[in-house]
N, C-alpha and C. Protein backbone atom coordinates (compact mmCIF):
# COMPACT_ATOMS: atom_id res chain seq x y z
N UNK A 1 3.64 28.38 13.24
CA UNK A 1 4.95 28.61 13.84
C UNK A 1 5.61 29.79 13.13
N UNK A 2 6.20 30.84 13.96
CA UNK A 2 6.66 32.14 13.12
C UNK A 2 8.83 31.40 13.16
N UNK A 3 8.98 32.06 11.70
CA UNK A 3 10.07 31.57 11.33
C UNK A 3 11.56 31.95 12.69
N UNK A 4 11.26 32.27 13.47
CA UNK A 4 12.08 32.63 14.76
C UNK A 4 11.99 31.30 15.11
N UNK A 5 10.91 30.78 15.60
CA UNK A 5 10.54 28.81 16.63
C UNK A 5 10.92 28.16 15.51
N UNK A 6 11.02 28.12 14.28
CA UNK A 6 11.68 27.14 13.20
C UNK A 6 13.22 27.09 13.04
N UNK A 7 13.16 28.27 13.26
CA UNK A 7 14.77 28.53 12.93
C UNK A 7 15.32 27.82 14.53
N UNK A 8 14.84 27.87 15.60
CA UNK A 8 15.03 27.76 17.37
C UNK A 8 14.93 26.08 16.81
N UNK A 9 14.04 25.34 16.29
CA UNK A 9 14.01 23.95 16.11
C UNK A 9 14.72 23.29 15.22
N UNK A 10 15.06 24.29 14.34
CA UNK A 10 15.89 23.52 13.55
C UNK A 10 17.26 23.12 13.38
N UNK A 11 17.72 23.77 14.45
CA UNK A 11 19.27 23.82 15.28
C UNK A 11 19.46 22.77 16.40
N UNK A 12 18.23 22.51 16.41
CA UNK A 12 18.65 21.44 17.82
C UNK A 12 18.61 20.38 17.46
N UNK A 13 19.53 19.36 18.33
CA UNK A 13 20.11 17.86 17.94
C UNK A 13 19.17 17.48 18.27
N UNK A 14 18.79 16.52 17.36
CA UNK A 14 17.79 15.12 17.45
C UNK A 14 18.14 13.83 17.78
N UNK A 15 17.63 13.09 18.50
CA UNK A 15 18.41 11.59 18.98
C UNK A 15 17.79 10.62 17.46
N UNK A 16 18.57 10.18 16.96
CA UNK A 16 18.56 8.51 16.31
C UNK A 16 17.19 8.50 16.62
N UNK A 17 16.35 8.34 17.55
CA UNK A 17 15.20 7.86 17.92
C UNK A 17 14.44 9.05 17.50
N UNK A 18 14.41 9.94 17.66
CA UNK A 18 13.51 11.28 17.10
C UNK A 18 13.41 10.92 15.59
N UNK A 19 14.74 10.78 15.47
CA UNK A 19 14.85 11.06 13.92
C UNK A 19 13.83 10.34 12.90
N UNK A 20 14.04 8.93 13.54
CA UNK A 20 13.31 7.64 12.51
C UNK A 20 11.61 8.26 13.17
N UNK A 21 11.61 8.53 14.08
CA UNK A 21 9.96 8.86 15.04
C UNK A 21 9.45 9.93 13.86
N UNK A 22 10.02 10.94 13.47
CA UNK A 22 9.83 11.71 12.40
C UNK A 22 9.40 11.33 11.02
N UNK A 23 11.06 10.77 10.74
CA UNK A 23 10.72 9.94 9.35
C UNK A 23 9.36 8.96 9.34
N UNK A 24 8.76 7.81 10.34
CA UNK A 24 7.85 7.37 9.90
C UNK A 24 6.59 7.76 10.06
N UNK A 25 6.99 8.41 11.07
CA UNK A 25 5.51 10.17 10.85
C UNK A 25 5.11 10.15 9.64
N UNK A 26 5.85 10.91 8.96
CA UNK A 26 6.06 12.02 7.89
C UNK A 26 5.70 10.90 6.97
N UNK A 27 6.54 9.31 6.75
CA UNK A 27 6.04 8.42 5.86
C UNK A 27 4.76 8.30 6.10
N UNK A 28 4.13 8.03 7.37
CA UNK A 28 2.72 7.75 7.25
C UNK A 28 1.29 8.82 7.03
N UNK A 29 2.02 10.11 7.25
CA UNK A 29 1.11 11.05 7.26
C UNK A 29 0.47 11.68 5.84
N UNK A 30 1.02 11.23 4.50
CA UNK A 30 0.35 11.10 3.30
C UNK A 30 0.93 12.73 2.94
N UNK A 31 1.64 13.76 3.79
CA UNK A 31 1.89 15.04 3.67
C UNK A 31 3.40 14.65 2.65
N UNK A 32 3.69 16.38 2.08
CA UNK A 32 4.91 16.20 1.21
C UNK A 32 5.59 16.98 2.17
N UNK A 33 6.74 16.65 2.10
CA UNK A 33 7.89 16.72 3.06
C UNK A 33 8.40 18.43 3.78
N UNK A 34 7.43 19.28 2.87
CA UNK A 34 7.62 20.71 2.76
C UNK A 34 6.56 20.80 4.09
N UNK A 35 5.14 20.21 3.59
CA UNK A 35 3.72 20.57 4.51
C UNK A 35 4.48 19.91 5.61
N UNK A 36 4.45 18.98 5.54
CA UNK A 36 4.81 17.65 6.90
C UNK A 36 6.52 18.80 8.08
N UNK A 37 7.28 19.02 7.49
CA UNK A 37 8.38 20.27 8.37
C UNK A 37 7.62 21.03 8.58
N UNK A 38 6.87 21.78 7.65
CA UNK A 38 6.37 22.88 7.88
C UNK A 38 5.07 23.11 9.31
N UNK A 39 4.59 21.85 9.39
CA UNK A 39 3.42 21.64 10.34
C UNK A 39 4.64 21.18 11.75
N UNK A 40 5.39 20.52 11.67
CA UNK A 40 6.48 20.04 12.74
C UNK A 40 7.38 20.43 12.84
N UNK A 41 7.61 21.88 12.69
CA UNK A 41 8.80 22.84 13.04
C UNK A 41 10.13 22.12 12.59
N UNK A 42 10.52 21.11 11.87
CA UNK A 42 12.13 20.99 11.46
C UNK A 42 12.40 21.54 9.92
N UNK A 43 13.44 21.09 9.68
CA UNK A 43 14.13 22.04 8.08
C UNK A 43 13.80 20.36 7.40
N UNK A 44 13.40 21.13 6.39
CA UNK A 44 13.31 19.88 5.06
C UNK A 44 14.35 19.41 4.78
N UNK A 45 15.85 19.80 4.80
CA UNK A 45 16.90 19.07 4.54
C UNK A 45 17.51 17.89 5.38
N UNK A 46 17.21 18.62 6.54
CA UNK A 46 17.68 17.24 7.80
C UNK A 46 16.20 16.25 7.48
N UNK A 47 14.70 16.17 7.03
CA UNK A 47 13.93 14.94 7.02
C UNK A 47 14.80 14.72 5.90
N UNK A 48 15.09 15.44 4.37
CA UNK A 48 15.69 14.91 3.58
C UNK A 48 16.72 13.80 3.75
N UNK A 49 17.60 14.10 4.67
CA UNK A 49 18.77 13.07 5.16
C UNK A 49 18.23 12.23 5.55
N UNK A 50 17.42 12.23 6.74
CA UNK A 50 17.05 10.93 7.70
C UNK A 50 16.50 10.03 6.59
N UNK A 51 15.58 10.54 5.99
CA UNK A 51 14.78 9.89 4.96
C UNK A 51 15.49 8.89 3.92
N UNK A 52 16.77 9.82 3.63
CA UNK A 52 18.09 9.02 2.88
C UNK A 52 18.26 8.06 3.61
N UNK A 53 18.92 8.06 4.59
CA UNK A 53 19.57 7.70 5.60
C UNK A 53 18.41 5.84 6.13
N UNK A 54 17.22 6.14 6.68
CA UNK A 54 16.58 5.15 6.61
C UNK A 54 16.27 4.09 5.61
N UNK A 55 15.99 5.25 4.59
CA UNK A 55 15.71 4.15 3.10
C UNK A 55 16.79 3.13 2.95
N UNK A 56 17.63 4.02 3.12
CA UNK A 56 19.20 3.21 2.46
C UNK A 56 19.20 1.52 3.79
N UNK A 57 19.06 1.91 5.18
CA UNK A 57 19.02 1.21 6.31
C UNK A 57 18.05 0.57 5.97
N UNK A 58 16.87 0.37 5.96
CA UNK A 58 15.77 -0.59 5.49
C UNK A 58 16.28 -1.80 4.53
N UNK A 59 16.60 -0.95 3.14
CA UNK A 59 16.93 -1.71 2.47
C UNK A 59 18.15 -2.99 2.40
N UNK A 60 18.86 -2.83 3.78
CA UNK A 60 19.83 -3.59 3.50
C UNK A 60 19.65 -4.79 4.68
N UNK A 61 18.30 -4.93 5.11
CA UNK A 61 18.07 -5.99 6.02
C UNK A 61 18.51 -7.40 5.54
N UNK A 62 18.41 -8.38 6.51
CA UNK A 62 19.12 -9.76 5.81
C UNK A 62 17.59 -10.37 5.32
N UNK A 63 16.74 -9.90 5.62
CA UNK A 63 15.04 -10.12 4.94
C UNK A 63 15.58 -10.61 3.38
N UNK A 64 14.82 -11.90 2.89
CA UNK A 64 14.74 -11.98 1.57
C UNK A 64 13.78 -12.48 1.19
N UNK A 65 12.95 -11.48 0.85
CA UNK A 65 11.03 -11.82 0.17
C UNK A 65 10.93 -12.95 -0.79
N UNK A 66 10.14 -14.15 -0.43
CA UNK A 66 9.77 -14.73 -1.10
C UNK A 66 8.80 -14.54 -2.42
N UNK A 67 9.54 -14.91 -3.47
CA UNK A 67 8.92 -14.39 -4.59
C UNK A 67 8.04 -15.47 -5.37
N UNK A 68 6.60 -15.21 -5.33
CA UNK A 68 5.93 -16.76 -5.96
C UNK A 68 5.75 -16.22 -7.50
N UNK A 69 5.49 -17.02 -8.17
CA UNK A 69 5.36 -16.96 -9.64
C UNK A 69 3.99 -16.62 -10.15
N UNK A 70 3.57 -15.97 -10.92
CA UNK A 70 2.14 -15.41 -11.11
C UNK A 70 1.41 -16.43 -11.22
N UNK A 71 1.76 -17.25 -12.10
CA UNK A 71 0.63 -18.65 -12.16
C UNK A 71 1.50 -20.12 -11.47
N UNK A 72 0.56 -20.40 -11.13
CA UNK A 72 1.03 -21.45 -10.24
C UNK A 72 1.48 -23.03 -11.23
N UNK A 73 2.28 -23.72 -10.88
CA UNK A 73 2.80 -24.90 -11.99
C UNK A 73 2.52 -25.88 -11.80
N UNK A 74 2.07 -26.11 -13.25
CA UNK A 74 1.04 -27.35 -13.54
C UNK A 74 1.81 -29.03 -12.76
N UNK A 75 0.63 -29.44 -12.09
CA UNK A 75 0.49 -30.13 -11.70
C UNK A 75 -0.52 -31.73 -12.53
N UNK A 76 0.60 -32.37 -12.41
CA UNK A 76 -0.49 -33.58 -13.43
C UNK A 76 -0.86 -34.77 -12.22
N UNK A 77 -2.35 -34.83 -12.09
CA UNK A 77 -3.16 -35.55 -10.71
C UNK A 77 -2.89 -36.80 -11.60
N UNK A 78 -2.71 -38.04 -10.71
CA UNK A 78 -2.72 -39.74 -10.98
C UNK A 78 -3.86 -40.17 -10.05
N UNK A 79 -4.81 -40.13 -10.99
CA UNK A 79 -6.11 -41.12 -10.51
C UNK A 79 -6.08 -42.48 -9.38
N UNK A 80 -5.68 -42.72 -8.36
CA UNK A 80 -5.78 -44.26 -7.88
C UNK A 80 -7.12 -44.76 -7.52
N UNK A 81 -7.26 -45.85 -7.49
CA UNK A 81 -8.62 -46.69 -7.08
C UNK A 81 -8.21 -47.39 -5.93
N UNK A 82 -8.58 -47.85 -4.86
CA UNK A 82 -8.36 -49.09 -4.02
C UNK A 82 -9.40 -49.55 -3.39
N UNK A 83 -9.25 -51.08 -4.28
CA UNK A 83 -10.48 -51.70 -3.71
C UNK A 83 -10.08 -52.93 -2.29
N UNK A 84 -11.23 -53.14 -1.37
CA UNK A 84 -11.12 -53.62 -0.32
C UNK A 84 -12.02 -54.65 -0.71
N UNK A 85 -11.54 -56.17 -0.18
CA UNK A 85 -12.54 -57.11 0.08
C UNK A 85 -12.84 -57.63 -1.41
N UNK A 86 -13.14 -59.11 -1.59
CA UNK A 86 -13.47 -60.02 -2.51
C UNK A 86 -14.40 -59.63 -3.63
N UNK A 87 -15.29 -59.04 -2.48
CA UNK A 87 -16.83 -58.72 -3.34
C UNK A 87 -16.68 -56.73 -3.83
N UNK A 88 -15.74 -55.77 -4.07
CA UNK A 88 -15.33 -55.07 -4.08
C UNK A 88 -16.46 -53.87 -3.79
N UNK A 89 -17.16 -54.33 -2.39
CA UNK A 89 -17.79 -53.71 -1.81
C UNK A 89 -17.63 -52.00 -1.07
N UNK A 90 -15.73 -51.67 -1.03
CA UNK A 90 -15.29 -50.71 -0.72
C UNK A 90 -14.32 -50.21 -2.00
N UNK A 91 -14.55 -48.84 -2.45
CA UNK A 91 -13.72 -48.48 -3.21
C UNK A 91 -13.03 -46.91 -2.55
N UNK A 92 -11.26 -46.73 -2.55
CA UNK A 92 -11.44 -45.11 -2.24
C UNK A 92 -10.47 -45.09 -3.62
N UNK A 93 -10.95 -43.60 -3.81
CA UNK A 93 -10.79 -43.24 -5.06
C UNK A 93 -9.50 -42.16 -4.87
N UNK A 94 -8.87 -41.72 -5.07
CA UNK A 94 -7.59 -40.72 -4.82
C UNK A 94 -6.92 -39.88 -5.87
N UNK A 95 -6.93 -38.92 -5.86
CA UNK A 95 -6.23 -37.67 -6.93
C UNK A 95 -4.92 -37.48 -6.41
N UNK A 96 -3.70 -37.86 -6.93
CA UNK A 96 -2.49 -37.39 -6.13
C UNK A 96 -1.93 -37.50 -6.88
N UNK A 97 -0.58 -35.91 -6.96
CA UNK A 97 -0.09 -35.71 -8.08
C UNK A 97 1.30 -36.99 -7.97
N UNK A 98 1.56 -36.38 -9.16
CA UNK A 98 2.57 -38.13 -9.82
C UNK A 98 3.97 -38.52 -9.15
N UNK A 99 4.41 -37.24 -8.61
CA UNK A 99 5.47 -36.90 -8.17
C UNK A 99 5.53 -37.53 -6.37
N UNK A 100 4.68 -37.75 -5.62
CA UNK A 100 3.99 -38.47 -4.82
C UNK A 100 3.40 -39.68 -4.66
N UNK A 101 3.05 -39.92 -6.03
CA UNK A 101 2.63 -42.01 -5.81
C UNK A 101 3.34 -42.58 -5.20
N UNK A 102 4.96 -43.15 -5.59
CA UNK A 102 5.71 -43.67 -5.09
C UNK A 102 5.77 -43.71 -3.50
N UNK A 103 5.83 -42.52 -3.24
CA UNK A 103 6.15 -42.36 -1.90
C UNK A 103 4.51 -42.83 -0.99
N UNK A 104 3.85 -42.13 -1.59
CA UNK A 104 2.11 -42.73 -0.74
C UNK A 104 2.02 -44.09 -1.31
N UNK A 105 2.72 -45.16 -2.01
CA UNK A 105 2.42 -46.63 -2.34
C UNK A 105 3.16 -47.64 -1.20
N UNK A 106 4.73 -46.73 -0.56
CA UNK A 106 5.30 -47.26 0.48
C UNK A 106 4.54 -46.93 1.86
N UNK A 107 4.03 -46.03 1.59
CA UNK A 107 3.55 -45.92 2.88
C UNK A 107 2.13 -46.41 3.05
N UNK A 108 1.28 -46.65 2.25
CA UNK A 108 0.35 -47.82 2.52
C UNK A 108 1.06 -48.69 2.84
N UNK A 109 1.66 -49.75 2.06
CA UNK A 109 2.90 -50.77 2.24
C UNK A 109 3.14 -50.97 3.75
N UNK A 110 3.43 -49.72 4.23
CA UNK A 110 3.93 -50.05 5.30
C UNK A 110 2.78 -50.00 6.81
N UNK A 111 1.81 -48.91 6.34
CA UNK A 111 0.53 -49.18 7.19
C UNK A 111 -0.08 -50.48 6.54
N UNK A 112 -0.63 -51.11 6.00
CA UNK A 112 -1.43 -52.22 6.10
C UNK A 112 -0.77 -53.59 7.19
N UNK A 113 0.24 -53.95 7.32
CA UNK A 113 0.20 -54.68 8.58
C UNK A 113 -0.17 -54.08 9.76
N UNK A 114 0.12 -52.91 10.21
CA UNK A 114 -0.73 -52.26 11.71
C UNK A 114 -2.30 -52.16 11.26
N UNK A 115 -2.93 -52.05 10.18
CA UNK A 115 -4.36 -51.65 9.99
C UNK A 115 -4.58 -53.56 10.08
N UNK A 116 -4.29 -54.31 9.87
CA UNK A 116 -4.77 -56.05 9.97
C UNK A 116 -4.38 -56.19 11.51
């Protein structure tokens, strides 16, 4: 492009929609902001703005990233056994952390009359 069609493009209004169409161009195209105008006829100062201008807009979404913890927290497993029948011919065996017995002891509790 000879600096006459740059100077012709770089005067003209861009819609809101051009603008960001640019900016995530230019973000995705791995170019620095000089190559990236320079190959797409606009002035580095107006991507400069938009670029402001979006970052700042991105950042203030109501989005709030869930943040997990590098190592995950210890968990202490409670061994259960349950045996079935006289001759203790059925055994199930169960790992469930401790914080959960209670609640899985009512709720057997409460399935074993529908299972009879």
């Amino acid at each position: 492009m000879t600096k006459a069609q740059i100077n012709r493009q770089s005067k003209r209004k861009f819609s809101i929609e051009e603008k960001r169409t640019y900016y995530i161009a230019w973000e995705n195209s791995g170019l620095s902001i000089a190559d990236f105008c320079r190959s797409h006829g606009i002035c580095k100062s107006a991507l400069y703005q938009w670029s402001k201008r979006f970052k700042k807009e991105d950042g203030q979404s109501d989005f709030s990233p869930l943040v997990m913890p590098n190592s995950p927290a210890v968990t202490t497993l409670t061994q259960l056994t349950i045996t079935s029948g006289s001759d203790d011919s059925v055994q199930l065996k169960i790992s469930i952390p401790e914080h959960r017995l209670v609640s899985f002891i009512k709720e057997m509790c409460g399935a074993t009359p529908a299972i009879r």
